[in-house]
PDB file of N, CA and C in Angstrom:
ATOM      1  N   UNK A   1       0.839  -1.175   0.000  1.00  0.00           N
ATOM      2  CA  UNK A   1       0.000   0.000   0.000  1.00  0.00           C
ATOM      3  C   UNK A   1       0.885   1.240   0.000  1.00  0.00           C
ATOM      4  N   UNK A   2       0.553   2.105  -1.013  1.00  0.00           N
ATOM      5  CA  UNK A   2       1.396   3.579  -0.571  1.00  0.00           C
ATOM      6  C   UNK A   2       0.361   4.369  -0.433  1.00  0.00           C
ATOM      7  N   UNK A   3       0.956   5.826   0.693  1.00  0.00           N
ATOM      8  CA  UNK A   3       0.452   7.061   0.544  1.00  0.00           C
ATOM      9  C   UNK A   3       0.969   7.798  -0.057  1.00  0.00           C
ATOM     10  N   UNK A   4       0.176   9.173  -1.097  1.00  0.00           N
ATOM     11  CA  UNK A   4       0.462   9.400  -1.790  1.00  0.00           C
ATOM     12  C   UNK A   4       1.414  10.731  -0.701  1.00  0.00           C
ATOM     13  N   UNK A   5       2.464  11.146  -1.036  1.00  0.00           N
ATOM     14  CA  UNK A   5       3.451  11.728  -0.545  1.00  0.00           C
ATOM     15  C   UNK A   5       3.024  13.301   0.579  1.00  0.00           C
ATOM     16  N   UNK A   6       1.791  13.892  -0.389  1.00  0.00           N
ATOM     17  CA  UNK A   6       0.998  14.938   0.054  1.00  0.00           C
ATOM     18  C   UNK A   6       0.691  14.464   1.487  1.00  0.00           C
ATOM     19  N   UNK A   7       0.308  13.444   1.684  1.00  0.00           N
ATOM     20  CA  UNK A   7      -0.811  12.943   3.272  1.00  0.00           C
ATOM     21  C   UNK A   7       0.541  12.590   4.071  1.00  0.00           C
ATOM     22  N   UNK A   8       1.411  12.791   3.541  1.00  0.00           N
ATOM     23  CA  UNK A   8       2.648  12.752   4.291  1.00  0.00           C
ATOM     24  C   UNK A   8       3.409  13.352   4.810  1.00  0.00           C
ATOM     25  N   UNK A   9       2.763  14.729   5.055  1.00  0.00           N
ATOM     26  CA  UNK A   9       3.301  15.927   5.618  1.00  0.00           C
ATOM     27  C   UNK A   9       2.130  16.368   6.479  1.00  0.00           C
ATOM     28  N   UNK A  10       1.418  15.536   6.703  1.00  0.00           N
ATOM     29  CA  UNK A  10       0.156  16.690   7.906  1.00  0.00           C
ATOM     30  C   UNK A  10       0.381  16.910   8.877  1.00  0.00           C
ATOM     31  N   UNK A  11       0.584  17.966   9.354  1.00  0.00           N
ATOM     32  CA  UNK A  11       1.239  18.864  10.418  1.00  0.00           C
ATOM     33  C   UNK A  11       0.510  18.786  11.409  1.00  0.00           C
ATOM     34  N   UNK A  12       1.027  17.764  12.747  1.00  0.00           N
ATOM     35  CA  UNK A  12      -0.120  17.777  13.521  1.00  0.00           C
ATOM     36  C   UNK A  12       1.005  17.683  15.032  1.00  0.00           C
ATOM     37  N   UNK A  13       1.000  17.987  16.704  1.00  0.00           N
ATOM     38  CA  UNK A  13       1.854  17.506  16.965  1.00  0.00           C
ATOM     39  C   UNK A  13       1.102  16.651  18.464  1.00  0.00           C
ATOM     40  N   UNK A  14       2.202  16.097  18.312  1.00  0.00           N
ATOM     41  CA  UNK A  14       1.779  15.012  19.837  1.00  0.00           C
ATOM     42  C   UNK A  14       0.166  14.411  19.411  1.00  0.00           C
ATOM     43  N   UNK A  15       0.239  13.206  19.052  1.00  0.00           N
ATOM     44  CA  UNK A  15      -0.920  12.230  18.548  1.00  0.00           C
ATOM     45  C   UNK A  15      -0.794  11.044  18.513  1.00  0.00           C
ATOM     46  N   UNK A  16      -1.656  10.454  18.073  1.00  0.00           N
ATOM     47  CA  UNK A  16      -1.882   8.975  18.272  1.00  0.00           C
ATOM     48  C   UNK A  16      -2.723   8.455  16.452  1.00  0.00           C
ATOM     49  N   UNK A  17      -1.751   7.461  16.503  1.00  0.00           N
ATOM     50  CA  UNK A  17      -2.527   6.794  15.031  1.00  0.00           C
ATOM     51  C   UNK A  17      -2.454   5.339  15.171  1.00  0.00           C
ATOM     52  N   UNK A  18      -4.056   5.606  14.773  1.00  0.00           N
ATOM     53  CA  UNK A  18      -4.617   4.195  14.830  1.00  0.00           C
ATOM     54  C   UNK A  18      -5.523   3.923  13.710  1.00  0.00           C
ATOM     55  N   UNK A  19      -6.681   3.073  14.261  1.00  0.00           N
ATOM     56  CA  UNK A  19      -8.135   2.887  13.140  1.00  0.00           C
ATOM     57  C   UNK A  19      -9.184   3.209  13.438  1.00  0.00           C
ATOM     58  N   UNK A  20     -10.001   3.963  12.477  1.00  0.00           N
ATOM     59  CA  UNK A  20     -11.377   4.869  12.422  1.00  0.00           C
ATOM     60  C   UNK A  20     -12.218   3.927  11.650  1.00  0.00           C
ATOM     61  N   UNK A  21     -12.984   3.423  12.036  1.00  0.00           N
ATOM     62  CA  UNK A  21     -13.647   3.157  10.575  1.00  0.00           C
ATOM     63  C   UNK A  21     -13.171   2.507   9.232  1.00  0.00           C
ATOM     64  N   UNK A  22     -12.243   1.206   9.874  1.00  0.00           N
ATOM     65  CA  UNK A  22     -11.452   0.613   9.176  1.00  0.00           C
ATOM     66  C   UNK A  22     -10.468   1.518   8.582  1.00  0.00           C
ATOM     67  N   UNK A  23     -10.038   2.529   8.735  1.00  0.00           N
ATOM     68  CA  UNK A  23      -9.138   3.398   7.436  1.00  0.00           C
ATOM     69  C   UNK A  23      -8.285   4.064   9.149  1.00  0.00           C
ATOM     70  N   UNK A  24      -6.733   3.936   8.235  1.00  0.00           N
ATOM     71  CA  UNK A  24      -5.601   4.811   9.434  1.00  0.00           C
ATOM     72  C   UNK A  24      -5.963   5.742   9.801  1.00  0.00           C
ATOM     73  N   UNK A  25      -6.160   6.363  11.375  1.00  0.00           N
ATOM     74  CA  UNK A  25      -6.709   7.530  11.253  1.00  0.00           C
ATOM     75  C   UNK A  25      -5.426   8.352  12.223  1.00  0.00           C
ATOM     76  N   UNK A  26      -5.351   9.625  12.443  1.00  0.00           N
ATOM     77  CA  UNK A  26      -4.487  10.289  13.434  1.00  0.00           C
ATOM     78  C   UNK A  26      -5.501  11.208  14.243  1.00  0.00           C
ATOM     79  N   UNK A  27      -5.037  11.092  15.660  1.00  0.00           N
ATOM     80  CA  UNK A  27      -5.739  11.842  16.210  1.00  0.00           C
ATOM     81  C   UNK A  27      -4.776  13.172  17.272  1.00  0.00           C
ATOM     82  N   UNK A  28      -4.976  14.262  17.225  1.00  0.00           N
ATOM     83  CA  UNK A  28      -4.272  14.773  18.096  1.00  0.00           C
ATOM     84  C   UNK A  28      -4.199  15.122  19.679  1.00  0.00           C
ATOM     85  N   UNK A  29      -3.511  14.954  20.139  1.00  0.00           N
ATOM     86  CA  UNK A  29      -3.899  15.156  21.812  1.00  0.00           C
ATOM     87  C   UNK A  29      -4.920  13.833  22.195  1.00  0.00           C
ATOM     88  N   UNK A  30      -5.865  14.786  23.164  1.00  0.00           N
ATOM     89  CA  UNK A  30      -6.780  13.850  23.614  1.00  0.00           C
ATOM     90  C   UNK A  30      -8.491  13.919  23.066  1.00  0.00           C
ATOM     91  N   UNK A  31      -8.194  14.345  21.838  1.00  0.00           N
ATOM     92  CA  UNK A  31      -9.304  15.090  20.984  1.00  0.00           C
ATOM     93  C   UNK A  31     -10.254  13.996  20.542  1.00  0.00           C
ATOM     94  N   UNK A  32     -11.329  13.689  20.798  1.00  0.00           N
ATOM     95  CA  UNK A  32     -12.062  12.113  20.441  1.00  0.00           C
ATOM     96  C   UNK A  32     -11.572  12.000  18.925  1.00  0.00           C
ATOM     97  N   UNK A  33     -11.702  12.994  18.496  1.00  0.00           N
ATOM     98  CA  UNK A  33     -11.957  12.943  16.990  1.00  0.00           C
ATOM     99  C   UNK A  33     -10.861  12.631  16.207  1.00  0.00           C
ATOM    100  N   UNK A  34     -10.792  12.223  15.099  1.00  0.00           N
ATOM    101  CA  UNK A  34      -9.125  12.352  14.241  1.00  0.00           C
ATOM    102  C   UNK A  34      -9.288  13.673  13.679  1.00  0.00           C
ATOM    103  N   UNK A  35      -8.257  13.949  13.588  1.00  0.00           N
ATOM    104  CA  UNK A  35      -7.753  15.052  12.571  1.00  0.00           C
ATOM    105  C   UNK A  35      -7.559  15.097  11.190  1.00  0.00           C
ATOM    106  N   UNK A  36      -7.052  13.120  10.866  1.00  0.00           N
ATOM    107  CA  UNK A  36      -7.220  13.144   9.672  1.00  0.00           C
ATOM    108  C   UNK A  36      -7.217  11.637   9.716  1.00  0.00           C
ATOM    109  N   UNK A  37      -8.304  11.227   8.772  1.00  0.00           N
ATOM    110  CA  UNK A  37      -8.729   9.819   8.478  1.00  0.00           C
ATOM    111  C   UNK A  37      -7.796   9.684   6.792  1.00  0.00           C
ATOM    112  N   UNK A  38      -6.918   8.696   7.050  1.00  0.00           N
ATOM    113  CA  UNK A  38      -6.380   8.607   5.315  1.00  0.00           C
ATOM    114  C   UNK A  38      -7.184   7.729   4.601  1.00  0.00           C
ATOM    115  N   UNK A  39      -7.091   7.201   3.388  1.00  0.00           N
ATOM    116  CA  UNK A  39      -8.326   7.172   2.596  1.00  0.00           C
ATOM    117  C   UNK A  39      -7.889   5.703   2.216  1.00  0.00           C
ATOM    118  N   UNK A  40      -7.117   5.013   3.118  1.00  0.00           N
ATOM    119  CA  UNK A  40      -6.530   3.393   3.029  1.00  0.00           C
ATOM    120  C   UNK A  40      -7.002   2.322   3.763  1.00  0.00           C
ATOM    121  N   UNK A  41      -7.903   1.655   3.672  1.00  0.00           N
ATOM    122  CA  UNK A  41      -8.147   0.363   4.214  1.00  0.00           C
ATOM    123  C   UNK A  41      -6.985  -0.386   5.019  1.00  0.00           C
ATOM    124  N   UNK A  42      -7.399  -0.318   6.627  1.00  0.00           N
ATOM    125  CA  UNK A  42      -6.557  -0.806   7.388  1.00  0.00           C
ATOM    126  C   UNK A  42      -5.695  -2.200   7.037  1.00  0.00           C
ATOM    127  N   UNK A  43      -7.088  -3.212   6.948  1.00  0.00           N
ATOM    128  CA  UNK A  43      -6.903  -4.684   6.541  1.00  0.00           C
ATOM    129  C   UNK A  43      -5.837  -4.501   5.305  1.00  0.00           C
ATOM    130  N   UNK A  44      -5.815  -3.921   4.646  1.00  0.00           N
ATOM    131  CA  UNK A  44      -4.764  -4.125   3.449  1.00  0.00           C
ATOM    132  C   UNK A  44      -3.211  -4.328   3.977  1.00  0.00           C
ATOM    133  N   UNK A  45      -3.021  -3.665   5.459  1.00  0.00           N
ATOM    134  CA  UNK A  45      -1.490  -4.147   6.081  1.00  0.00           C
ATOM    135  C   UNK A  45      -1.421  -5.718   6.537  1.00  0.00           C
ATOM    136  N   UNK A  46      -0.411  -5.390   6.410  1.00  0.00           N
ATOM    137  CA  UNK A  46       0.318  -6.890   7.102  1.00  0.00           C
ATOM    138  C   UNK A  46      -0.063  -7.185   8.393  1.00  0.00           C
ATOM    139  N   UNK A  47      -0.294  -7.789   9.123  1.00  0.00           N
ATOM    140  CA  UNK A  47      -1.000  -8.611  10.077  1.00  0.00           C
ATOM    141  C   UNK A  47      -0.384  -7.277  11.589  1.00  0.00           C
ATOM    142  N   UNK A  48       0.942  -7.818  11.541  1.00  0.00           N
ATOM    143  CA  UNK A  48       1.547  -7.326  12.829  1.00  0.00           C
ATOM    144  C   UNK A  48       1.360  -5.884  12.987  1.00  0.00           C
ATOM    145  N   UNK A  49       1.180  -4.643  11.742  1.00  0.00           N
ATOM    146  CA  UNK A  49       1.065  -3.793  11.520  1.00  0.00           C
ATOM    147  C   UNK A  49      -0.726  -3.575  11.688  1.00  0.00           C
ATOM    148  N   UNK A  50      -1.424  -3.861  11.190  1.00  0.00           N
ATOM    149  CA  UNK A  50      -2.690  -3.889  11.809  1.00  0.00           C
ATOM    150  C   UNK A  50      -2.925  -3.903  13.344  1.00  0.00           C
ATOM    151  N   UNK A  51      -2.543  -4.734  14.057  1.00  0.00           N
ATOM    152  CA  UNK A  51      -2.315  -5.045  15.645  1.00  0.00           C
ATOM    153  C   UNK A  51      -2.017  -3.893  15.984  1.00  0.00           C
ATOM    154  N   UNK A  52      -0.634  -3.322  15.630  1.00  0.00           N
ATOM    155  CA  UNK A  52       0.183  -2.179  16.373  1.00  0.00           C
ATOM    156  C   UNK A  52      -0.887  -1.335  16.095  1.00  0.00           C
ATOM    157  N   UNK A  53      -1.606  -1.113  14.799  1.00  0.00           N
ATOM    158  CA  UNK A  53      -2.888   0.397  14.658  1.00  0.00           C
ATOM    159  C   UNK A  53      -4.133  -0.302  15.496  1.00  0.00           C
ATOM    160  N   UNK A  54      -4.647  -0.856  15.809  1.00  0.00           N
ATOM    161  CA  UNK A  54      -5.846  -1.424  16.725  1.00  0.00           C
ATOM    162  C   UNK A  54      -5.826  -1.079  18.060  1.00  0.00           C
ATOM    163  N   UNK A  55      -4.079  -1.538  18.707  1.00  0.00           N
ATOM    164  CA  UNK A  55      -4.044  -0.971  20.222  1.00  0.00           C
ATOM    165  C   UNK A  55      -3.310   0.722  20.063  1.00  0.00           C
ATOM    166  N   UNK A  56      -3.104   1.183  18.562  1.00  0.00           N
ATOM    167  CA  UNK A  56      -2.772   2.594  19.207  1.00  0.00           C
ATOM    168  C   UNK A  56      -1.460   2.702  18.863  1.00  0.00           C
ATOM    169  N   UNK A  57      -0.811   3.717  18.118  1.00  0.00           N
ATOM    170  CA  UNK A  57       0.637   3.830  18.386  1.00  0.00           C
ATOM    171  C   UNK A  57       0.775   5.592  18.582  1.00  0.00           C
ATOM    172  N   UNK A  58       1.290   5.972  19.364  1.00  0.00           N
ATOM    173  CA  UNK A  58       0.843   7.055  20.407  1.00  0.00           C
ATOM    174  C   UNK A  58       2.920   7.455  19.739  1.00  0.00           C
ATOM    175  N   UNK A  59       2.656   8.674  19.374  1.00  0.00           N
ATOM    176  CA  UNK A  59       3.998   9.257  19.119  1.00  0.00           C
ATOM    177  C   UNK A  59       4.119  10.741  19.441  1.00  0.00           C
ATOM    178  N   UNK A  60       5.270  11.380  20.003  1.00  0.00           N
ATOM    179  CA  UNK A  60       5.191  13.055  20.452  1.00  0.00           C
ATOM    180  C   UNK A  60       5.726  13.859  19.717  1.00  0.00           C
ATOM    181  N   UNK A  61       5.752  14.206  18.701  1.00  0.00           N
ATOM    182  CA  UNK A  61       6.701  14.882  17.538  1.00  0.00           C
ATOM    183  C   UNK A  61       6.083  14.915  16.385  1.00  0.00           C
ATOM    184  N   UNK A  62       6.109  16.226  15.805  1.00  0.00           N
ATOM    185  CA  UNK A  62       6.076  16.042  14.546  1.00  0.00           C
ATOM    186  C   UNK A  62       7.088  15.194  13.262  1.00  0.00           C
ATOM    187  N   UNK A  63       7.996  15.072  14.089  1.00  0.00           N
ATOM    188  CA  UNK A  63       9.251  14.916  13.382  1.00  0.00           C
ATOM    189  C   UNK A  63       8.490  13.204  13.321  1.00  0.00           C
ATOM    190  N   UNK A  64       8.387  12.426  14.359  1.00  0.00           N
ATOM    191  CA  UNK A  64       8.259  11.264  14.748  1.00  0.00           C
ATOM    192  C   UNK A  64       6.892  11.151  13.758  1.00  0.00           C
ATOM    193  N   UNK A  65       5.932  11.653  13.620  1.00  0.00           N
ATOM    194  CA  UNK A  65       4.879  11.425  12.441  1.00  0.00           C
ATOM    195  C   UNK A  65       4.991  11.122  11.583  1.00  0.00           C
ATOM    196  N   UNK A  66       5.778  12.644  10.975  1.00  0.00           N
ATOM    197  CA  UNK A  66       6.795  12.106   9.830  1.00  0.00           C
ATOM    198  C   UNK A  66       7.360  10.787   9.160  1.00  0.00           C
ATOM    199  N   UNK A  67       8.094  10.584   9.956  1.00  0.00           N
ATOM    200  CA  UNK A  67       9.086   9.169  10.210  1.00  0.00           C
ATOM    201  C   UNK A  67       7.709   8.119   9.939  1.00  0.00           C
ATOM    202  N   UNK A  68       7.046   8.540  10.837  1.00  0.00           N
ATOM    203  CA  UNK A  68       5.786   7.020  10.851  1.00  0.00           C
ATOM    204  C   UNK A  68       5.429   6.971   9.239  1.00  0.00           C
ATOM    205  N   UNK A  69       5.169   8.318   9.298  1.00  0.00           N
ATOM    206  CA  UNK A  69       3.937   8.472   7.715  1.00  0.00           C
ATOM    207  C   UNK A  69       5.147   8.145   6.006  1.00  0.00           C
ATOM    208  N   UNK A  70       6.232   8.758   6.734  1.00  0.00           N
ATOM    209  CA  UNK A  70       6.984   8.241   5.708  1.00  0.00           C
ATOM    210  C   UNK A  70       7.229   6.932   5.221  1.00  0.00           C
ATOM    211  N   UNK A  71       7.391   5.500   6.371  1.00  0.00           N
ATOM    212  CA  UNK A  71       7.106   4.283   6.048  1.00  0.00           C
ATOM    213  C   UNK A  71       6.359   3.796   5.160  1.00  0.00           C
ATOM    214  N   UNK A  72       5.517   4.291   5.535  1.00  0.00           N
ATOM    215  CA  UNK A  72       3.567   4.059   4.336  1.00  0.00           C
ATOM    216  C   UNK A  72       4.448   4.631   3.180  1.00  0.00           C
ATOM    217  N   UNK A  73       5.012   5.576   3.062  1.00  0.00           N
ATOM    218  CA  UNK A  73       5.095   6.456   1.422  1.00  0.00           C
ATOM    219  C   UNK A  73       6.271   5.559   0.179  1.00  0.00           C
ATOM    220  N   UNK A  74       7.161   4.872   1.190  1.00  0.00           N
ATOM    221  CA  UNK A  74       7.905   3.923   0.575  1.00  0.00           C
ATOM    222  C   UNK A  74       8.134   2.570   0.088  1.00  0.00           C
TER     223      UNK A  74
END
C-alpha cells in the first residue's frame, strides 16, 4: 500500500494513530476525533502492523509522524 506523498506531511503535533472506521486515522492530543482519516483500508497491512494500529501507536513529535507516515510512502 502507498500514501500518496501529500498525506505525508500533515502537520499535527503530539498524537496517536490508529483505526477509524477501518481506514488509518491520526488523532491529536486527547481530541475524540481524528484530525485526519487517510483514505486506506486498514486490513490491506500486514497482520503485525494492523495489531500495532488497533491498540494505538501514540507518538510526540512532529518529526516522529513524519518518520511514521513516511514508512507508508515507501
Amino acid at each position: 500500500m502507498k500514501i500518496k506523498k501529500y498525506q505525508c506531511y500533515i502537520l499535527l503535533a503530539g498524537f496517536l494513530v490508529g483505526i477509524h472506521s477501518g481506514r488509518i486515522a491520526i488523532w491529536q492530543g486527547e481530541d475524540p476525533q481524528p484530525k485526519a482519516v487517510l483514505p486506506y483500508p486498514a486490513d490491506l497491512l500486514p497482520e503485525a502492523d494492523r495489531i500495532a494500529l488497533e491498540n494505538g501507536i501514540r507518538l510526540d513529535s512532529r518529526a516522529d509522524l513524519t518518520r511514521f507516515l513516511e514508512d507508508f510512502c515507501s
